[in-house]
Protein backbone atom coordinates (compact mmCIF):
# COMPACT_ATOMS: atom_id res chain seq x y z
CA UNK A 1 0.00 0.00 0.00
CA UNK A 2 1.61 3.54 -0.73
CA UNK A 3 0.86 5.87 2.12
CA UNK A 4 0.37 9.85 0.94
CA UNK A 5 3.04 12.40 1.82
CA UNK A 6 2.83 15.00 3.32
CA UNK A 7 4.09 18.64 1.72
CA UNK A 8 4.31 21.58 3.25
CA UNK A 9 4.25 25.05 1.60
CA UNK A 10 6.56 26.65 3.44
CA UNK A 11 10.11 28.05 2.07
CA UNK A 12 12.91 27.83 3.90
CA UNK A 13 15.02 30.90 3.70
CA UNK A 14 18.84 31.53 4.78
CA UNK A 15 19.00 34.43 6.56
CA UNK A 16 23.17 35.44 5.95
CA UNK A 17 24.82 38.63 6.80
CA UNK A 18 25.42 41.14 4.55
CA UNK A 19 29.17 41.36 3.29
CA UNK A 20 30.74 44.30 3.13
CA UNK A 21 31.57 45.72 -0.42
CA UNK A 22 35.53 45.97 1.09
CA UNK A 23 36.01 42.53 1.13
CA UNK A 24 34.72 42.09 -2.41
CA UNK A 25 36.87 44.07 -3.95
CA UNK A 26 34.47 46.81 -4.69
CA UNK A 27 34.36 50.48 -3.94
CA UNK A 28 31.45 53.23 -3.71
CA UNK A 29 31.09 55.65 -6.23
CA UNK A 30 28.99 58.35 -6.24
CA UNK A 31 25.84 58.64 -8.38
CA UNK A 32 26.97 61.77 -10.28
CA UNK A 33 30.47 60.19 -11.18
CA UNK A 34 28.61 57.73 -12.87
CA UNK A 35 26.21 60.02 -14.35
CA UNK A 36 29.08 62.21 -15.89
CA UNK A 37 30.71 59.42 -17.20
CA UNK A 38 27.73 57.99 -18.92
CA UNK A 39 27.06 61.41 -20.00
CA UNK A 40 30.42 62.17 -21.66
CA UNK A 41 30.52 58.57 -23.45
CA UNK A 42 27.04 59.37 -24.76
CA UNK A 43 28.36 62.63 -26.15
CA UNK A 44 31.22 60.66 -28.07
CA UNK A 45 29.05 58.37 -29.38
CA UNK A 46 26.66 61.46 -30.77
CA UNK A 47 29.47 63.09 -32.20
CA UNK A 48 31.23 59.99 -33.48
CA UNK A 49 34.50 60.05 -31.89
CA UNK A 50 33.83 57.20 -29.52
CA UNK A 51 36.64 54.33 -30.02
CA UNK A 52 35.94 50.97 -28.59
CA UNK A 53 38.84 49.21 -26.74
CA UNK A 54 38.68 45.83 -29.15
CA UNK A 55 41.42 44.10 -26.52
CA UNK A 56 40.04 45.04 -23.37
CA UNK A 57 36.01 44.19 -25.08
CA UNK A 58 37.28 41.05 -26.55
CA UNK A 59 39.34 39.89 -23.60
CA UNK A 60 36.16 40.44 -20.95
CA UNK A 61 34.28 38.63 -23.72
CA UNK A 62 36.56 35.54 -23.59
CA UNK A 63 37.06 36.27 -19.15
CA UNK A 64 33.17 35.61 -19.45
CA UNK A 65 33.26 32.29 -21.85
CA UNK A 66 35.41 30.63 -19.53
């Protein structure tokens, strides 16, 4: 005979602490650096003087395939 199981619908959740960005490797910038910088590269691409780094691009390309 085959007895019915049981199933709940609650999720268990990890709780972990937050890691700080430091210890990632990462560092704050501020909103308007960011905004500038888009800003400027958006400008270069209007105007057409924008050049794109084909090592650096196709080096993160093949970072990322790996």
């Amino acid at each position: 005979m085959i007895s019915k199981v049981q199933a709940s619908n609650v999720a268990y959740i990890k709780q972990s602490a937050p890691k700080e960005d430091s210890t990632k490797g990462i560092s704050k910038t501020d909103k308007s650096e960011g905004v500038d910088k888009l800003s400027a590269i958006k400008a270069q691409i209007e105007d057409g003087s924008y050049k794109v780094d084909l090592v650096k691009t196709s080096g993160a390309v093949a970072e990322a395939l790996l």
